[in-house]
N, C-alpha and C. Protein backbone atom coordinates (compact mmCIF):
# COMPACT_ATOMS: atom_id res chain seq x y z
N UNK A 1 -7.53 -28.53 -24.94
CA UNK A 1 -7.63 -27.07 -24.95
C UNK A 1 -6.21 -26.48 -25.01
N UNK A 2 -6.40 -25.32 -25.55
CA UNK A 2 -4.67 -24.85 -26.18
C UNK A 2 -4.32 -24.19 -24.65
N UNK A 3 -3.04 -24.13 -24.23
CA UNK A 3 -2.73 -23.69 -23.14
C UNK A 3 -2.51 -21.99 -22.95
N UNK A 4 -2.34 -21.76 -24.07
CA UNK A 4 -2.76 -20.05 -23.83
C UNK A 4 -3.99 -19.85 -23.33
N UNK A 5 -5.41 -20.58 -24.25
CA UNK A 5 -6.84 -19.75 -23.73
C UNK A 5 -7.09 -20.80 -22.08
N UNK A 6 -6.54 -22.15 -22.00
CA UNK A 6 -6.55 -22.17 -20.25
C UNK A 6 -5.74 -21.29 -19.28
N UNK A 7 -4.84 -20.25 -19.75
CA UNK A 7 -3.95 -19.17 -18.99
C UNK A 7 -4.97 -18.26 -19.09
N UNK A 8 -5.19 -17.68 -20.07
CA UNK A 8 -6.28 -16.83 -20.33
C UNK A 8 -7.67 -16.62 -19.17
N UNK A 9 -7.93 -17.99 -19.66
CA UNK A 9 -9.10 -18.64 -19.04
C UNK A 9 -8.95 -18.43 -17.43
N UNK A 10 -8.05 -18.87 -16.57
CA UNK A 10 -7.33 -18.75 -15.15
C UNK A 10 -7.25 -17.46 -14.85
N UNK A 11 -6.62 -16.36 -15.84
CA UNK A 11 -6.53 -14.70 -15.52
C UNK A 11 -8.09 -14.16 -15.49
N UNK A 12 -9.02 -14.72 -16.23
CA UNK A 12 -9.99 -13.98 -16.70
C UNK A 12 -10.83 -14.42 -15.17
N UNK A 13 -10.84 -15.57 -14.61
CA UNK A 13 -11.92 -16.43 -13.76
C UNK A 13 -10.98 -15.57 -12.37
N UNK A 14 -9.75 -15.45 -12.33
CA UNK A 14 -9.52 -15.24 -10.64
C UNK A 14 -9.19 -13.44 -10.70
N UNK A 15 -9.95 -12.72 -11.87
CA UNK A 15 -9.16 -11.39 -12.01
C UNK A 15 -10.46 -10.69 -11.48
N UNK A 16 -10.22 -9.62 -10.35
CA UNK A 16 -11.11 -9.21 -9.16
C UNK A 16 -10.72 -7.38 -9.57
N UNK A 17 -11.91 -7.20 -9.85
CA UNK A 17 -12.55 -5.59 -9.85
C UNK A 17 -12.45 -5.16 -8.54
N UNK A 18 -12.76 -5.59 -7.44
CA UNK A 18 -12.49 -5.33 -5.99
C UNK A 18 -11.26 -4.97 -5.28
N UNK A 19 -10.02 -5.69 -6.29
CA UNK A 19 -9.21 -6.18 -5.76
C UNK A 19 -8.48 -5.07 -6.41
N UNK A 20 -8.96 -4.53 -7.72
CA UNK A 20 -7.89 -3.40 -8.61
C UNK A 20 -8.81 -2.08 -8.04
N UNK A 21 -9.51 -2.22 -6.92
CA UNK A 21 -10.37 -0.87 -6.69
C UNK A 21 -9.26 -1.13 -5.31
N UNK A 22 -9.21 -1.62 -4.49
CA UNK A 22 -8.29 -1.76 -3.56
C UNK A 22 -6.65 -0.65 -3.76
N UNK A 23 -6.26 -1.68 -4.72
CA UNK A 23 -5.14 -0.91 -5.70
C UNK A 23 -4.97 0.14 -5.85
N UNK A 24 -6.21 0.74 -6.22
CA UNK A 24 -6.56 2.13 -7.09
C UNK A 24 -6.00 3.02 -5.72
N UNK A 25 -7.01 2.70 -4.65
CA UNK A 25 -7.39 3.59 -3.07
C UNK A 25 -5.81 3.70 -3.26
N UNK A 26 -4.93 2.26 -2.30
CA UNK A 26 -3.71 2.68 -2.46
C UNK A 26 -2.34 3.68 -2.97
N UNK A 27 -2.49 3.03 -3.95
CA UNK A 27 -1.89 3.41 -5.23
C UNK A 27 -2.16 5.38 -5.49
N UNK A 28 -3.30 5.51 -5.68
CA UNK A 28 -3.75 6.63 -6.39
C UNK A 28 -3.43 8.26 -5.63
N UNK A 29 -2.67 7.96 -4.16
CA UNK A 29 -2.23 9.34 -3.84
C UNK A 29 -0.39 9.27 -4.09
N UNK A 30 0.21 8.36 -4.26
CA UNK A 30 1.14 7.73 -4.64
C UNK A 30 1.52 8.59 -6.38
N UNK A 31 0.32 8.05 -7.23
CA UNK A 31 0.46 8.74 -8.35
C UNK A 31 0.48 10.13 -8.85
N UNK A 32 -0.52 10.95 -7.97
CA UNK A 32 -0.40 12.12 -7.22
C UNK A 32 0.97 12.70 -7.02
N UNK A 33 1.75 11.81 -6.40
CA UNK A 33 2.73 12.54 -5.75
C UNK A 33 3.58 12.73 -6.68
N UNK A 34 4.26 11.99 -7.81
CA UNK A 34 4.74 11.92 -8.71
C UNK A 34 4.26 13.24 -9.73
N UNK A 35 2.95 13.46 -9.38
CA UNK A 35 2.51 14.78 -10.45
C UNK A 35 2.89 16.04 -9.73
N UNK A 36 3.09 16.02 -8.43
CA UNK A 36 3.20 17.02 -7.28
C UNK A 36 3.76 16.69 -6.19
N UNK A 37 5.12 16.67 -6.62
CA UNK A 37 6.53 15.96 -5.77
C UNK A 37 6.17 17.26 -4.57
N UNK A 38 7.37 16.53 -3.41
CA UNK A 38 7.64 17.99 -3.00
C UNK A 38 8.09 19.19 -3.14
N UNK A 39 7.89 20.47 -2.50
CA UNK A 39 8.61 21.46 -3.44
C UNK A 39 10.08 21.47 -2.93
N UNK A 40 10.48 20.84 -1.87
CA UNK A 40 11.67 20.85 -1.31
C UNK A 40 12.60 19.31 -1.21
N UNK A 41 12.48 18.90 -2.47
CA UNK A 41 12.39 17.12 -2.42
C UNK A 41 13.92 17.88 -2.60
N UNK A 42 15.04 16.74 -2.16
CA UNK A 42 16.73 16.73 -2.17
C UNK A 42 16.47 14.63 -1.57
N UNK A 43 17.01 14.45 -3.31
CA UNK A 43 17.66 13.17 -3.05
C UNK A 43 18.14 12.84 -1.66
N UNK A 44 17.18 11.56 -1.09
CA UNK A 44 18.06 10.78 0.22
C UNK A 44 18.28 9.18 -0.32
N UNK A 45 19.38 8.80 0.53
CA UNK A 45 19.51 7.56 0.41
C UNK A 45 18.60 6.16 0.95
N UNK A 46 18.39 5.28 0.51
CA UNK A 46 17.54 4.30 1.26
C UNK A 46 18.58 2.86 0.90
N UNK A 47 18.02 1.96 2.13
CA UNK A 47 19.01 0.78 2.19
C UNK A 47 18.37 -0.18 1.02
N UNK A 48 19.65 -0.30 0.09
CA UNK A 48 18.96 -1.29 -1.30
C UNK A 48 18.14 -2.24 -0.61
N UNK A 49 19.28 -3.00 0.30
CA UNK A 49 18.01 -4.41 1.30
C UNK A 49 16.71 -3.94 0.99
N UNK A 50 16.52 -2.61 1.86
CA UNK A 50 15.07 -2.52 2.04
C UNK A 50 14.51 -1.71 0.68
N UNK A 51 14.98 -1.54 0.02
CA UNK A 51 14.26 -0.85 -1.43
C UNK A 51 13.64 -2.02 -2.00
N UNK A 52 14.47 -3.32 -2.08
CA UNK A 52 14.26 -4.62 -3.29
C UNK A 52 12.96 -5.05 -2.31
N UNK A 53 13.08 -5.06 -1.02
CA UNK A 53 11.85 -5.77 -0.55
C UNK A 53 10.77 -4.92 -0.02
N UNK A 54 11.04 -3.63 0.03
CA UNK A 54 9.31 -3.12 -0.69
C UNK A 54 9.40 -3.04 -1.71
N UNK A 55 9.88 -3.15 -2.68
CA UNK A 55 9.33 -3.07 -3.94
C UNK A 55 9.13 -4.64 -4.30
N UNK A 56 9.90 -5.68 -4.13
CA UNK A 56 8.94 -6.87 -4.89
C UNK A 56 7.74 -7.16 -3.59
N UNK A 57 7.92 -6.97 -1.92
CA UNK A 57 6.32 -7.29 -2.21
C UNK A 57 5.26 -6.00 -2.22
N UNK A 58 5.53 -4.57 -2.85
CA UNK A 58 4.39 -3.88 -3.56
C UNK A 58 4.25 -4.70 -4.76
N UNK A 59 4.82 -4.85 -5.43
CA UNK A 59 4.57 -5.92 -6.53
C UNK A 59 3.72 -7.00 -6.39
N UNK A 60 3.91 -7.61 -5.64
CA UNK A 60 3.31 -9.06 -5.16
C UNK A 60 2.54 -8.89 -4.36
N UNK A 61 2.46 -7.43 -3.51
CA UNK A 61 0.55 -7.49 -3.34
C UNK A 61 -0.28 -7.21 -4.42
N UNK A 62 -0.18 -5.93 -5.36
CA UNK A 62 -0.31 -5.91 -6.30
C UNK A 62 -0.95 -7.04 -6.75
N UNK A 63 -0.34 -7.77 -7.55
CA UNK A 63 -0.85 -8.93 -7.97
C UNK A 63 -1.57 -9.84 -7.21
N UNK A 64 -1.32 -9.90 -6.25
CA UNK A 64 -2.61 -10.93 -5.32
C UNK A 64 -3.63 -10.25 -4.88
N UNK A 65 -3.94 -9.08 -4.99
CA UNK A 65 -5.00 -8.27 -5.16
C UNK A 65 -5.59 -8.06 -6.24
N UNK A 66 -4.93 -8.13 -7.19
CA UNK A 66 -5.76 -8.03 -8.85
C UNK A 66 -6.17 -9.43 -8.89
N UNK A 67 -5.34 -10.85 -8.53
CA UNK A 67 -5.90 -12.09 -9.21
C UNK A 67 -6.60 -13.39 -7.76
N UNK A 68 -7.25 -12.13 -7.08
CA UNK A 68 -7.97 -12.98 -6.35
C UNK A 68 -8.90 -12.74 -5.94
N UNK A 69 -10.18 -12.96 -6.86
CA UNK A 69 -11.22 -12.62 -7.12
C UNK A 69 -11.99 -13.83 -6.22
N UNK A 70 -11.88 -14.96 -5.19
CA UNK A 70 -12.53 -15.32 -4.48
C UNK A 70 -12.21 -14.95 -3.09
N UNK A 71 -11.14 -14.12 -2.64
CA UNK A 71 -11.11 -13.59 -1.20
C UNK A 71 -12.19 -13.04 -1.24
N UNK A 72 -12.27 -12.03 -2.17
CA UNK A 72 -13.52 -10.59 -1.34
C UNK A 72 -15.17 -11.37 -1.89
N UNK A 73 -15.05 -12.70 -1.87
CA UNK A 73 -16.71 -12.92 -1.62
C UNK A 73 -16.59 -13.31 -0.21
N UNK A 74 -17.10 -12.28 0.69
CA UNK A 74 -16.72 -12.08 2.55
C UNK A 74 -18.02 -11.10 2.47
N UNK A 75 -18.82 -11.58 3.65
CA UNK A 75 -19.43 -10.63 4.13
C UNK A 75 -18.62 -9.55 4.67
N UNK A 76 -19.31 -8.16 4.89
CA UNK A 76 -18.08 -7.16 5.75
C UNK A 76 -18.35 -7.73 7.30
N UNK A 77 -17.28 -7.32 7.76
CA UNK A 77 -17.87 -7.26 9.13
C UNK A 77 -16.31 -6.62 9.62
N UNK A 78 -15.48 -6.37 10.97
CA UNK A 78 -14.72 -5.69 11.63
C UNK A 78 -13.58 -5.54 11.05
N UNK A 79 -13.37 -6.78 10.49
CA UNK A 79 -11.83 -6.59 9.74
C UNK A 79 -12.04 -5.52 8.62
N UNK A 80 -13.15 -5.24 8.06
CA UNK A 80 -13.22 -4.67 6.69
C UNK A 80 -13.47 -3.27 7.34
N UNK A 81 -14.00 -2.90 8.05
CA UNK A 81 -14.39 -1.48 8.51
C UNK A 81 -12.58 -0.86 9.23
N UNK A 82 -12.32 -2.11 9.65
CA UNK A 82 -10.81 -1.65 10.44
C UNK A 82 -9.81 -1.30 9.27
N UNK A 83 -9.85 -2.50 7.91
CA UNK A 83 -9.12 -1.64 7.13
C UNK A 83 -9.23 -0.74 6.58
N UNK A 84 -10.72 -0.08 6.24
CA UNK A 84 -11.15 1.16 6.10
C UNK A 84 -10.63 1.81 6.68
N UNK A 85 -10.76 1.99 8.38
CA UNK A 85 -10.44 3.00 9.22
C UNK A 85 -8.78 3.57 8.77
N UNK A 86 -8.37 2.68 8.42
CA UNK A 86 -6.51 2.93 8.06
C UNK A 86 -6.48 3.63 6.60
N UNK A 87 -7.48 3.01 6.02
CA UNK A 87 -7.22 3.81 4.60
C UNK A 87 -7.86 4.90 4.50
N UNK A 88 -8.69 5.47 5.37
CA UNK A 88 -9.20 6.73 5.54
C UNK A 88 -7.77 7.47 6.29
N UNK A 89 -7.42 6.96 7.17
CA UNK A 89 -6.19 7.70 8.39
C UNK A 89 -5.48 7.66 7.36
N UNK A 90 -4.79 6.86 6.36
CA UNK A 90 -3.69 7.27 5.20
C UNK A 90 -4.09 8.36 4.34
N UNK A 91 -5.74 8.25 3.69
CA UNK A 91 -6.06 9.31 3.59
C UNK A 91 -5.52 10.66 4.18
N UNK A 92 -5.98 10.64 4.98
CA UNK A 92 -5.78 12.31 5.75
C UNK A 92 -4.53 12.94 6.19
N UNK A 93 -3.59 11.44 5.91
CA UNK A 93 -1.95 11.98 5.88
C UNK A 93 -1.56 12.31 4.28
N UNK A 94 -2.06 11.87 3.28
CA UNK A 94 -2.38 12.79 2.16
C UNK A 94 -2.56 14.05 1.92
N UNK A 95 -3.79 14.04 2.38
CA UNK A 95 -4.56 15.17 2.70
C UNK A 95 -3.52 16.17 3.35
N UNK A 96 -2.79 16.10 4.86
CA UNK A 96 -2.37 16.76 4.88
C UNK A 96 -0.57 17.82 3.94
N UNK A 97 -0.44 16.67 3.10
CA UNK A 97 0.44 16.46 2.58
C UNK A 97 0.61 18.12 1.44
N UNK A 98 -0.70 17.22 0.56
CA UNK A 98 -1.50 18.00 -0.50
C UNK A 98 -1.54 19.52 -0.13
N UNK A 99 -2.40 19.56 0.97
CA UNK A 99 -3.11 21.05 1.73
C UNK A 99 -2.78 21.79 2.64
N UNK A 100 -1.18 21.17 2.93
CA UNK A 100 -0.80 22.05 4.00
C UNK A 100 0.80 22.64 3.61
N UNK A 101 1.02 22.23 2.52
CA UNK A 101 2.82 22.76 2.03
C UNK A 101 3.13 21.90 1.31
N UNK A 102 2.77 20.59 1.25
CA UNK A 102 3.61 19.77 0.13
C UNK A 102 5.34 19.82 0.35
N UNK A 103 5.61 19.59 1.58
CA UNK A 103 7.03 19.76 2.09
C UNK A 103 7.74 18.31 2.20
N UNK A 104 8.32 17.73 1.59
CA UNK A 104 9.19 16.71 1.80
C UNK A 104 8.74 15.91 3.09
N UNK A 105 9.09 16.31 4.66
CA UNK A 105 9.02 16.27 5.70
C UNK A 105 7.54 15.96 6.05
N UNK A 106 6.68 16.61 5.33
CA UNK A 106 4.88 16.12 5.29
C UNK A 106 4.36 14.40 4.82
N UNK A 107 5.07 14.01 4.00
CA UNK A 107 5.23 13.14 3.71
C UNK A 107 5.77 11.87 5.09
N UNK A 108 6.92 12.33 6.03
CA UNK A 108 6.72 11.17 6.64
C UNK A 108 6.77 12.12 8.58
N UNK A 109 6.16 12.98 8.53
CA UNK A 109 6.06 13.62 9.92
C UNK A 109 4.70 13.00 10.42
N UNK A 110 4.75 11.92 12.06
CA UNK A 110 3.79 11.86 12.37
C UNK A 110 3.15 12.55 12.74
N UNK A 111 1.53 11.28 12.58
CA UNK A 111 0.20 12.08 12.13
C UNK A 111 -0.47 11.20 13.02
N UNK A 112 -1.49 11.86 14.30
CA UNK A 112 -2.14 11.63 15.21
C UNK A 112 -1.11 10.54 16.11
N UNK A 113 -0.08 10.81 16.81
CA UNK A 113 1.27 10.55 17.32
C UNK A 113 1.53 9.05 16.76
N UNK A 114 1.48 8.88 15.39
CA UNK A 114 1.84 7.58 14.74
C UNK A 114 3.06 8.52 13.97
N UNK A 115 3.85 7.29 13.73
CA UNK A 115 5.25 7.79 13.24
C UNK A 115 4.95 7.12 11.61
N UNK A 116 5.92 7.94 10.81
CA UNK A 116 6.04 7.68 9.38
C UNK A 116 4.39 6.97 8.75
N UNK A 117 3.22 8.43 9.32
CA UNK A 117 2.05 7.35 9.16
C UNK A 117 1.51 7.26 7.44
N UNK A 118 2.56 7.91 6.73
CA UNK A 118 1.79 7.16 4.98
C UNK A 118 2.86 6.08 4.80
N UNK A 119 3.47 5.03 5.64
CA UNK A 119 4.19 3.91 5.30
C UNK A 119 2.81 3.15 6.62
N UNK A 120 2.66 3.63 7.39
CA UNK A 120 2.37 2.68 8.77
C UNK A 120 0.55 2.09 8.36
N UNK A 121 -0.23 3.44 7.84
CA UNK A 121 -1.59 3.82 7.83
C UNK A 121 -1.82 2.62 6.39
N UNK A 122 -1.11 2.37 5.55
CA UNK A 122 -1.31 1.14 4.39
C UNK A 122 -1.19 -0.16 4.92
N UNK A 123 -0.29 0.22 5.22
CA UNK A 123 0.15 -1.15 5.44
C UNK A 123 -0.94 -2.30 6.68
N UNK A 124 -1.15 -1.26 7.85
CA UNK A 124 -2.51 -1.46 8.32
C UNK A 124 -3.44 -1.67 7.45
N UNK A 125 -3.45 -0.96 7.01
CA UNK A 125 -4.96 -1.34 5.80
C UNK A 125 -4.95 -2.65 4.70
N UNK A 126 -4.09 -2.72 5.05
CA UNK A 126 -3.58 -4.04 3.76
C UNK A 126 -3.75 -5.13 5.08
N UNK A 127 -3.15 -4.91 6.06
CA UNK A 127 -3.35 -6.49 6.65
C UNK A 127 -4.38 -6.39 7.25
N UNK A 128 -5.33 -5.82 7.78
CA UNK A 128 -6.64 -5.97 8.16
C UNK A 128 -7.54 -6.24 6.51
N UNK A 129 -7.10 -6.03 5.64
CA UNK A 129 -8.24 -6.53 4.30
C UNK A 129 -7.66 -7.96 4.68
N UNK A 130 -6.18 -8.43 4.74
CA UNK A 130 -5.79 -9.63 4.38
C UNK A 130 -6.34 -10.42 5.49
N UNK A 131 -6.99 -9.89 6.68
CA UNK A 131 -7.22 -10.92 7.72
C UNK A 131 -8.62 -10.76 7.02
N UNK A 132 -9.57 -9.95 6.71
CA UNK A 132 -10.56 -10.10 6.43
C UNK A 132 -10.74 -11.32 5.29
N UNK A 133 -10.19 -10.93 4.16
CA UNK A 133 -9.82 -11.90 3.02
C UNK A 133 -9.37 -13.65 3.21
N UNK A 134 -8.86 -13.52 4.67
CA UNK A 134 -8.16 -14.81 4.82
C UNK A 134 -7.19 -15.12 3.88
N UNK A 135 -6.56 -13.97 3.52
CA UNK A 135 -5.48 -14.57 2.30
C UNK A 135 -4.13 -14.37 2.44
N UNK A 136 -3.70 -15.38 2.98
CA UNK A 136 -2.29 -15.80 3.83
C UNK A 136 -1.05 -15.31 2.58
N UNK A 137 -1.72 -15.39 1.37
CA UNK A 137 -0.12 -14.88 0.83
C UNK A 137 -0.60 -13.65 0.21
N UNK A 138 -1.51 -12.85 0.60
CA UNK A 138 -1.19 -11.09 0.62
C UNK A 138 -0.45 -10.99 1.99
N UNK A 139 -0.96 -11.44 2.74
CA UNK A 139 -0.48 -11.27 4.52
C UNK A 139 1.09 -11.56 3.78
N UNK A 140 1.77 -12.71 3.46
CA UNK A 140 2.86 -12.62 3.45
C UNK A 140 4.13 -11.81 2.29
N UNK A 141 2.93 -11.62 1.52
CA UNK A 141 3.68 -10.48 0.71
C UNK A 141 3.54 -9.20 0.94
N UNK A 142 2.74 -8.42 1.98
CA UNK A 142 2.15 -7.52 2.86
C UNK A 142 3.65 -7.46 3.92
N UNK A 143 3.69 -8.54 4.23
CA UNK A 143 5.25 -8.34 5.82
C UNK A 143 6.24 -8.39 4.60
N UNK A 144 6.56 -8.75 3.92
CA UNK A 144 7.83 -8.88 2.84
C UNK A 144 8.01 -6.97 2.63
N UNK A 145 6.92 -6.71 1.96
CA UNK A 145 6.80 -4.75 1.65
C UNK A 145 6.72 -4.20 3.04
N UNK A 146 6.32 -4.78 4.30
CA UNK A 146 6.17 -3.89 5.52
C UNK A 146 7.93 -3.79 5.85
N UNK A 147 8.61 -5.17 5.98
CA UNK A 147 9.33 -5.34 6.42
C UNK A 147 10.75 -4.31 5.81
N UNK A 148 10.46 -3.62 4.55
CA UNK A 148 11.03 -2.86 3.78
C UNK A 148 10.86 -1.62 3.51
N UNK A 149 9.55 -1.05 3.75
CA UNK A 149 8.73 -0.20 3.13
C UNK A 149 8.89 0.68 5.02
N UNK A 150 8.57 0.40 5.95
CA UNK A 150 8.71 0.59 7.16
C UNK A 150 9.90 1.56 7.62
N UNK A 151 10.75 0.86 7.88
CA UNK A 151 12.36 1.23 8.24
C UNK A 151 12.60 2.22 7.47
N UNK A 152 13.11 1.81 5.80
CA UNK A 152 13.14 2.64 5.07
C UNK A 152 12.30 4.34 5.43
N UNK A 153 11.44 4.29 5.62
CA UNK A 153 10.25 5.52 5.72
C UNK A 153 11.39 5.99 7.04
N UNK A 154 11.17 5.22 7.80
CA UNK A 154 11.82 6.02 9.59
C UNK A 154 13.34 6.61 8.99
N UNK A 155 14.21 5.65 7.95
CA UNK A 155 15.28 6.48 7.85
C UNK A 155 15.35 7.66 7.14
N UNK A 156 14.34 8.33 5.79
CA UNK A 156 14.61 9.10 5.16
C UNK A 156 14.01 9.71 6.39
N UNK A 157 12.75 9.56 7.51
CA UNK A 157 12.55 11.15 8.05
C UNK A 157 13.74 10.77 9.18
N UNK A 158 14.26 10.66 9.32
CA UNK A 158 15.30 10.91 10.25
C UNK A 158 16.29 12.25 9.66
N UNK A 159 16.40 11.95 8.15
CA UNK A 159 17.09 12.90 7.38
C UNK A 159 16.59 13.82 6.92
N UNK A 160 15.18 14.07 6.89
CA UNK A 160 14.59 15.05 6.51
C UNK A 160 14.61 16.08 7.34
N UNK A 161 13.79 15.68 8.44
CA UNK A 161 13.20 16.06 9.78
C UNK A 161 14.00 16.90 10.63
C-alpha cells in the first residue's frame, strides 16, 4: 500500500468530530474577540518563554483533540459534566466580556472570585475532558499551554487593571 493513502488512511480512522466540536466550544469566543477586540486594547508585553509555550501546546491540544477519535468513546459520567461546568463558567466570562463594555480589563478581571478566569475556566475544562478521556498527552500538552497561557494572563492584568 502506497504510504500516502496509509497516512491518509491513519488521519481519516483517528480524526474525531467530537474532538473538533470541543475545539469549536473553545476556540469560538476567542474568534469573536478578534472580530470585537477591546475598545480600549493598548499593546502589553508578555514573556516570549511564556508566549512559545502557550502557543505550541494550544497547538498540540489542538491536534490531539482533532486526531483522537478513540478517547471520547467514554460513557459520560463526572469528569465530563465537570468539564462542562468550566466551559459553561468560561462561557459566562465571555459573556460578560461581550455584554458588559468589551473593556480590555473584562477580559482578565476575576469572575466569581477566580482570578484571570478566561485563562483559568479552559484550561479546567480541558483537563477534566483529559481525565475523562484518559488521554495523558492532551493532559500533557494541556500543562505545557497552562504552564504559559496562566502567568502570562496574571501579568497583562496586572497592567491593565
Amino acid at each position: 500500500m502506497d504510504i500516502r493513502l496509509k497516512m491518509w488512511q491513519t488521519v481519516k480512522d483517528n480524526f474525531s468530530l467530537k474532538g473538533l466540536a470541543m475545539v469549536v466550544v473553545i476556540l469560538f469566543p476567542s474568534i469573536l474577540l478578534t472580530l470585537f477586540p477591546p475598545i480600549d486594547y493598548a499593546p502589553v508585553s508578555s514573556s516570549l518563554t511564556l508566549t512559545v509555550l502557550e502557543n505550541v501546546g494550544r497547538i498540540a491540544v489542538i491536534a490531539i483533540l482533532l486526531f483522537s477519535a478513540r478517547s471520547f468513546d467514554r460513557r459520560l459520567d463526572i469528569w465530563f459534566v465537570l468539564a462542562s461546568i468550566f466551559a459553561a463558567l468560561y462561557y459566562a466570562g465571555w459573556f460578560r466580556y461581550f455584554f458588559t463594555g468589551q473593556t480590555h480589563e473584562l477580559l482578565y478581571r476575576p469572575l466569581f472570585a477566580v482570578p484571570v478566569p478566561l485563562a483559568v475556566f479552559p484550561v479546567l475544562a480541558l483537563a477534566f475532558l483529559a481525565i475523562w478521556t484518559r488521554n495523558i498527552a492532551l493532559a500533557l500538552a494541556l500543562l505545557i499551554m497552562a504552564v504559559g497561557h496562566i502567568p502570562s494572563s496574571f501579568s497583562i492584568y496586572r497592567e491593565v487593571a
